[in-house]
Protein backbone atom coordinates (compact mmCIF):
# COMPACT_ATOMS: atom_id res chain seq x y z
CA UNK A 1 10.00 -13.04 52.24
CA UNK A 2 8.83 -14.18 56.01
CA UNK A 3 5.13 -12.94 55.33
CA UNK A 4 4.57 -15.20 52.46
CA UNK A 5 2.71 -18.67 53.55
CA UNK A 6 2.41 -21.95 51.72
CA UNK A 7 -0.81 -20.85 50.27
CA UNK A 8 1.26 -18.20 48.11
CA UNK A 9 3.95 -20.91 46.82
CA UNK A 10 1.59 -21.81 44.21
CA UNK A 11 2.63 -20.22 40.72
CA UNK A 12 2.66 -17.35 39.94
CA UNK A 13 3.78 -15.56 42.93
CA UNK A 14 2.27 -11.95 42.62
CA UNK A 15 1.17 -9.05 44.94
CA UNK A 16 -2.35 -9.60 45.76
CA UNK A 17 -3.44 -6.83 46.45
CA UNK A 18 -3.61 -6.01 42.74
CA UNK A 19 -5.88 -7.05 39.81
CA UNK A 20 -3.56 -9.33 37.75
CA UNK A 21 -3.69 -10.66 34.74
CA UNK A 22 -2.41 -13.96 33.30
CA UNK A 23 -3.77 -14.42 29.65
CA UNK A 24 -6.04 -14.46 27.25
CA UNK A 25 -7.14 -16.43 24.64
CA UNK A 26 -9.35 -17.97 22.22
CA UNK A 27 -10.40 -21.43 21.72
CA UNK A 28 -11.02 -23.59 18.33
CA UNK A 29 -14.83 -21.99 18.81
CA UNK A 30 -14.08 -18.68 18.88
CA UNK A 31 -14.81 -18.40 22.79
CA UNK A 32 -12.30 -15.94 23.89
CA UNK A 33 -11.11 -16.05 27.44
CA UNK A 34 -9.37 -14.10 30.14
CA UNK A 35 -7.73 -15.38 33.18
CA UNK A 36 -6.45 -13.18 36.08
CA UNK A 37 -6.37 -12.29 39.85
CA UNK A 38 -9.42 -10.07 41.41
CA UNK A 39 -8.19 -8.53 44.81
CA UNK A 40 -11.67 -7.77 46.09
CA UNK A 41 -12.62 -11.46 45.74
CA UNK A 42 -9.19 -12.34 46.27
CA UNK A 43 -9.87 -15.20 43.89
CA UNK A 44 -8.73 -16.40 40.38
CA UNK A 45 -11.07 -15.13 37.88
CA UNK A 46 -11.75 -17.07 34.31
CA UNK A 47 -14.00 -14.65 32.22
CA UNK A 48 -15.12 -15.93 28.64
CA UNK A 49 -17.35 -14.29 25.22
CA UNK A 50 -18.82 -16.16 23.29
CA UNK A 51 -18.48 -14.73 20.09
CA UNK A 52 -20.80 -12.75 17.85
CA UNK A 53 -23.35 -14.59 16.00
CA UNK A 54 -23.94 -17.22 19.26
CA UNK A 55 -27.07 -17.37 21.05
CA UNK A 56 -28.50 -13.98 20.34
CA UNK A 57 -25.93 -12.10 18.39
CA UNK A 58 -24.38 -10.04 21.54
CA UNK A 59 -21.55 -11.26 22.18
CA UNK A 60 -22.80 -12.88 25.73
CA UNK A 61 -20.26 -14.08 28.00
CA UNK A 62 -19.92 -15.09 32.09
CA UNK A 63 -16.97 -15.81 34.79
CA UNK A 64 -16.45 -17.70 37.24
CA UNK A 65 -14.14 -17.08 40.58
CA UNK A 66 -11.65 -20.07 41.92
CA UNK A 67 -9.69 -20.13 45.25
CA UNK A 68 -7.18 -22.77 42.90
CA UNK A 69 -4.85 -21.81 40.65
CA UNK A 70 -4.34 -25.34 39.24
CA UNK A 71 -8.54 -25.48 39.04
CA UNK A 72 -9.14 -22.23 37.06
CA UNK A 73 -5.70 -22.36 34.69
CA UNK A 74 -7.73 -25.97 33.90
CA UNK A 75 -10.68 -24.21 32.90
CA UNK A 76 -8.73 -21.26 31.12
CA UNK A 77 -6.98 -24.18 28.86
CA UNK A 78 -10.13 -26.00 28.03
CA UNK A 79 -10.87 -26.38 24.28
């Protein structure tokens, strides 16, 4: 494809244009977290939850936007 650029070599290749998303999962805590593509940002997003019972009971959780893919799939595998 001639309109893709270096930039969009970096795995995975996806349209982006549209919300994607990678994963999910939880870590030895409990924290659970998502990992995905948001095309108004046009940014990788890592979301997390902490789960029920943390800090006040509910369920409070945060994300955090990345123009690397290699940066935020390091903070989507943290333990």
């Amino acid at each position: 494809d001639a309109s893709r650029t270096e930039d969009d070599l970096t795995l995975p290749i996806f349209d982006k244009s549209k919300r994607q998303h990678f994963g999910a999962r939880y870590d030895k805590d409990g924290v659970e977290f998502h990992f995905g593509w948001d095309p108004k940002q046009q940014k990788y997003e890592v979301s997390f939850q902490l789960p029920w019972g943390i800090g006040d009971g509910a369920g409070q959780g945060g994300f955090r936007y990345f123009d690397d893919y290699e940066k935020a799939k390091e903070m989507y595998s943290r333990n």
